[in-house]
PDB file of N, CA and C in Angstrom:
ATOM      1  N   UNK A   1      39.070 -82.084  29.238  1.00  0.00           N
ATOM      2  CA  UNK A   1      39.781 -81.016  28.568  1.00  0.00           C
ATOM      3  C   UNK A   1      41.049 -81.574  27.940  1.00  0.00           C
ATOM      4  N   UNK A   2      41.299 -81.112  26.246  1.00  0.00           N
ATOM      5  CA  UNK A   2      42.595 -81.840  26.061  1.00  0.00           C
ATOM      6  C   UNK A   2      43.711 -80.864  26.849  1.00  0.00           C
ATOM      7  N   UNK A   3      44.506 -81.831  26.646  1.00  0.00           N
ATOM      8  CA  UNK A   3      46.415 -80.879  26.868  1.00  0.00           C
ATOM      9  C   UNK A   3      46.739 -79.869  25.999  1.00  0.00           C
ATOM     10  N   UNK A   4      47.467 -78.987  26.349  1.00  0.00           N
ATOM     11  CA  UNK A   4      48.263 -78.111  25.569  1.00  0.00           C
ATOM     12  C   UNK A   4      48.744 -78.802  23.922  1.00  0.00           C
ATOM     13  N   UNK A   5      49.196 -80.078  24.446  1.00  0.00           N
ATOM     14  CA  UNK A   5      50.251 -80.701  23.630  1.00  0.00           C
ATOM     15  C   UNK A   5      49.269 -81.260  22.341  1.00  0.00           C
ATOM     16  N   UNK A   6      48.148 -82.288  22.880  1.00  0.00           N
ATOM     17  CA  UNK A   6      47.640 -82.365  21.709  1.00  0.00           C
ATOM     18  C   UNK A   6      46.612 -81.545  21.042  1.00  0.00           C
ATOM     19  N   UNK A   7      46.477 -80.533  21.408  1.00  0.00           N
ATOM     20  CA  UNK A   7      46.046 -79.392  21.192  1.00  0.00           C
ATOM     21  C   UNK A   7      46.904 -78.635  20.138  1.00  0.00           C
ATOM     22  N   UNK A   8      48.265 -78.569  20.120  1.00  0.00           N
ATOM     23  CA  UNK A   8      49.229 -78.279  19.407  1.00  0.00           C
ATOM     24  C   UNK A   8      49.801 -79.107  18.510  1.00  0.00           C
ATOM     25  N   UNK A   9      49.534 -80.466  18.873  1.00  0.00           N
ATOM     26  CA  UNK A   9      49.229 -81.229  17.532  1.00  0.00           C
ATOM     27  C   UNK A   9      48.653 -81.508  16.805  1.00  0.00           C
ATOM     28  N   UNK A  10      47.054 -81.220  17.274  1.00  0.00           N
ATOM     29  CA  UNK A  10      45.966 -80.952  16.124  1.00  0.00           C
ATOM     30  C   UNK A  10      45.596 -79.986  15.349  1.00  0.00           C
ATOM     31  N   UNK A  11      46.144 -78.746  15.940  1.00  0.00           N
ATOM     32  CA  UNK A  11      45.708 -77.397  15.463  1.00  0.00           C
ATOM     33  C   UNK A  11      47.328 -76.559  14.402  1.00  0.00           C
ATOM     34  N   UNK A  12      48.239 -76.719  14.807  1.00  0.00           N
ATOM     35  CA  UNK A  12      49.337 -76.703  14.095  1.00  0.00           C
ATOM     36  C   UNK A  12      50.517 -77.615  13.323  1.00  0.00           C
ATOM     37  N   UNK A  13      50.722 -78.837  14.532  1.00  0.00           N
ATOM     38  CA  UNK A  13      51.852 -79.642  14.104  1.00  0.00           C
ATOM     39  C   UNK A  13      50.742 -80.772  12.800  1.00  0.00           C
ATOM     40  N   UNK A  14      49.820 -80.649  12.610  1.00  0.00           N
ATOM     41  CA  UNK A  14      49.259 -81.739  12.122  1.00  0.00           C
ATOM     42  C   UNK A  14      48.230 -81.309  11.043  1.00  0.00           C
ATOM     43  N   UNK A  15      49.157 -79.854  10.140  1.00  0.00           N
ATOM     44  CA  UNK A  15      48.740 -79.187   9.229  1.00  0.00           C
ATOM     45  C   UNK A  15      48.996 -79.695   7.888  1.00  0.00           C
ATOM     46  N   UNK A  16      49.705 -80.929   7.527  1.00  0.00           N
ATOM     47  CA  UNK A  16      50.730 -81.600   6.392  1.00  0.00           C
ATOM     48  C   UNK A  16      51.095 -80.401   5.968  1.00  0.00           C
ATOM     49  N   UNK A  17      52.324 -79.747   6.916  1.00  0.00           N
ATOM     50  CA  UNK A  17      52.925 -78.788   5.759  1.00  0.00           C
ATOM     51  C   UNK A  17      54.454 -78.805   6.742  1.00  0.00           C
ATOM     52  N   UNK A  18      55.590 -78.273   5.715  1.00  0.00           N
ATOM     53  CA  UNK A  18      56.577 -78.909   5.834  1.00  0.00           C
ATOM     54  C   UNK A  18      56.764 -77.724   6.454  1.00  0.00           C
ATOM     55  N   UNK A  19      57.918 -77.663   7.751  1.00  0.00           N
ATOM     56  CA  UNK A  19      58.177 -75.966   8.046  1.00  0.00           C
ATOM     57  C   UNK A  19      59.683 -76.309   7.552  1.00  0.00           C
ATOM     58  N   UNK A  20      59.799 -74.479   6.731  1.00  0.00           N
ATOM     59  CA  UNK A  20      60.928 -74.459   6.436  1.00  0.00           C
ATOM     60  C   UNK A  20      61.855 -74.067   6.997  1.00  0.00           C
ATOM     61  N   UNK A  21      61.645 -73.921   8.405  1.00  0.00           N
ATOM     62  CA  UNK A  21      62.603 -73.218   9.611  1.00  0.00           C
ATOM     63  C   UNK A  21      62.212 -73.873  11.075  1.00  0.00           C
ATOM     64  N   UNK A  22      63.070 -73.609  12.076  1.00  0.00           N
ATOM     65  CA  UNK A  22      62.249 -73.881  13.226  1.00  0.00           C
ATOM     66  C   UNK A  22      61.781 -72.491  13.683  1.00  0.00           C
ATOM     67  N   UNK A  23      62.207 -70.999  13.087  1.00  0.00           N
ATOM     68  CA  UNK A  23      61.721 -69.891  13.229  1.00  0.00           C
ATOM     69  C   UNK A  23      60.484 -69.978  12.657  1.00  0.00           C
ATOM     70  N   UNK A  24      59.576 -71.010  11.907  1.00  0.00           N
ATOM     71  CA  UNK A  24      58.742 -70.912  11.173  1.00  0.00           C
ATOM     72  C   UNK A  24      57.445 -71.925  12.014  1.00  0.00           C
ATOM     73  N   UNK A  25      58.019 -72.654  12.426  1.00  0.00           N
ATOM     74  CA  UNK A  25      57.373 -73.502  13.346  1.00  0.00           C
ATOM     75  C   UNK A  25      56.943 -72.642  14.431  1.00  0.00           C
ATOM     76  N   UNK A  26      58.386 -71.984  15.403  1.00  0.00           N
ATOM     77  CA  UNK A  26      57.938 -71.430  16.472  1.00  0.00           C
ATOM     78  C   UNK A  26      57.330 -69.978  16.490  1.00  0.00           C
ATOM     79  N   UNK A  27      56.992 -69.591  15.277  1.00  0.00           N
ATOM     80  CA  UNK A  27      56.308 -68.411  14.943  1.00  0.00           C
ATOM     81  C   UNK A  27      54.465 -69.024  14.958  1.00  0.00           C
ATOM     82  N   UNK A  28      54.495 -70.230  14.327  1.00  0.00           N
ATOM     83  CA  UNK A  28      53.323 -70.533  14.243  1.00  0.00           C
ATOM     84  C   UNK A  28      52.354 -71.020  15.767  1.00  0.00           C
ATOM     85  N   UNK A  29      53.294 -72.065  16.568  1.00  0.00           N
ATOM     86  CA  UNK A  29      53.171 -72.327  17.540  1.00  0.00           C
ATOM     87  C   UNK A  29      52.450 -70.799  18.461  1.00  0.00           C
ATOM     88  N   UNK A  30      53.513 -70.073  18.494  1.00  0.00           N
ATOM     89  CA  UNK A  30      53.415 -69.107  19.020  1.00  0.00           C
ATOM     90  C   UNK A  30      51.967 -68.138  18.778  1.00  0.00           C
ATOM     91  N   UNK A  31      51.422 -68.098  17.801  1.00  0.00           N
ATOM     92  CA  UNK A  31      50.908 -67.547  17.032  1.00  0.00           C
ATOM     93  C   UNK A  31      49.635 -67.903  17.440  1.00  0.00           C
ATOM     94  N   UNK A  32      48.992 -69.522  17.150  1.00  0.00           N
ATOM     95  CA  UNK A  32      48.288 -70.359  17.943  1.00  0.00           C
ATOM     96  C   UNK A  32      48.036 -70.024  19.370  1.00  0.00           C
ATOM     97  N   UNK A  33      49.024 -70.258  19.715  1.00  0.00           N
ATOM     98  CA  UNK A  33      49.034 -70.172  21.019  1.00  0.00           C
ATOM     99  C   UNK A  33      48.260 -68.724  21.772  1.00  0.00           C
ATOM    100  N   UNK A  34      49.011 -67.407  21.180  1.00  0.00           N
ATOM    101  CA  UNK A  34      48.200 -65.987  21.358  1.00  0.00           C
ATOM    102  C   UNK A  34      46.884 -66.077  21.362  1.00  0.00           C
ATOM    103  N   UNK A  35      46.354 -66.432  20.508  1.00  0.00           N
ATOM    104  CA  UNK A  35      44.969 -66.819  19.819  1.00  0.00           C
ATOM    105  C   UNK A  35      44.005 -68.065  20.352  1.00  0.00           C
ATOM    106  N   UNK A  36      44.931 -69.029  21.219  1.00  0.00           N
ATOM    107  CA  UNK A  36      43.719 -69.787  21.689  1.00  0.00           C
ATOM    108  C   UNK A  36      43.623 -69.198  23.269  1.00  0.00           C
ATOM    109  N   UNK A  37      44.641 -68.586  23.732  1.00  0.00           N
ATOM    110  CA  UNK A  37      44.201 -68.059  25.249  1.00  0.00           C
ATOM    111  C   UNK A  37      43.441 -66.679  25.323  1.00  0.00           C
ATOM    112  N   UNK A  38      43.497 -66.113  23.951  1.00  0.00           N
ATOM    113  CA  UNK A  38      42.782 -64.888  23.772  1.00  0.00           C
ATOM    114  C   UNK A  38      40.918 -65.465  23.727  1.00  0.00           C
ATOM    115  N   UNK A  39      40.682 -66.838  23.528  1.00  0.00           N
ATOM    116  CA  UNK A  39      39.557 -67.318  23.151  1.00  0.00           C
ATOM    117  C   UNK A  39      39.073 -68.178  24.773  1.00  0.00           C
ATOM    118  N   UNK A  40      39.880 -68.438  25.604  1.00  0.00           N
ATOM    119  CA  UNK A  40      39.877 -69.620  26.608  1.00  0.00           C
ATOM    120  C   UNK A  40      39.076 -68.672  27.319  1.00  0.00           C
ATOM    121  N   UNK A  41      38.174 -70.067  27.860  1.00  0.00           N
ATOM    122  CA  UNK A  41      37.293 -69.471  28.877  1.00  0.00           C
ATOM    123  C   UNK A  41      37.647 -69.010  30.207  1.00  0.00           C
ATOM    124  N   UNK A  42      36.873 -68.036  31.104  1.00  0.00           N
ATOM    125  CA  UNK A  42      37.676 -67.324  31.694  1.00  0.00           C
ATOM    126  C   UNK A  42      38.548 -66.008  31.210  1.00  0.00           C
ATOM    127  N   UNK A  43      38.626 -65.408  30.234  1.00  0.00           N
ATOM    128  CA  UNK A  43      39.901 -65.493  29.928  1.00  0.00           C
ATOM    129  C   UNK A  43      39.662 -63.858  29.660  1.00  0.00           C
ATOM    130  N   UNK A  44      39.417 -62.965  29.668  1.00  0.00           N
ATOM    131  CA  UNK A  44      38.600 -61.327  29.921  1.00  0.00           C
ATOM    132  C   UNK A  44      39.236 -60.705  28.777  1.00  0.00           C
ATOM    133  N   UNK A  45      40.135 -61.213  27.974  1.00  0.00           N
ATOM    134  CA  UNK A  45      40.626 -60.498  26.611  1.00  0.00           C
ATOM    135  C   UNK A  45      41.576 -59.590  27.032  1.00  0.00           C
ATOM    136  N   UNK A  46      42.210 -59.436  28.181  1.00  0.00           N
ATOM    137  CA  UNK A  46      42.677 -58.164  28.043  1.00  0.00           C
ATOM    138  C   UNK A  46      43.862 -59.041  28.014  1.00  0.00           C
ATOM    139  N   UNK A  47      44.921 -57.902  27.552  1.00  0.00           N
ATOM    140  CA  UNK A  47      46.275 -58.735  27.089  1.00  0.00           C
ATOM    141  C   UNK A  47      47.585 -57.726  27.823  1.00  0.00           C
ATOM    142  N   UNK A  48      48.424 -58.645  28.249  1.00  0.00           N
ATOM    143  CA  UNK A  48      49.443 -57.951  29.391  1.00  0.00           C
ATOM    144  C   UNK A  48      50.731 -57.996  28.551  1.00  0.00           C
TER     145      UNK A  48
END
């Protein structure tokens, strides 16, 4: 199983695109992030 980390470097940090904020980064991160634990196995969809 990969890590969080390069998981977040393949799927966001390693988009060639420049962020024009770190509000823009950590919106995306974030964003990702909602969306791959909404998908993780185990994982019953319901959201707290």
């Amino acid at each position: 199983m990969e890590s969080l980390h390069s998981l977040l470097e393949k799927n966001v940090l390693d988009q060639r695109r420049v962020w024009e904020s770190r509000e823009q980064l950590h919106l995306a991160v974030t964003t990702w992030t909602k969306v791959a634990l909404r998908r993780s196995p185990g994982s019953d969809g319901v959201e707290q």
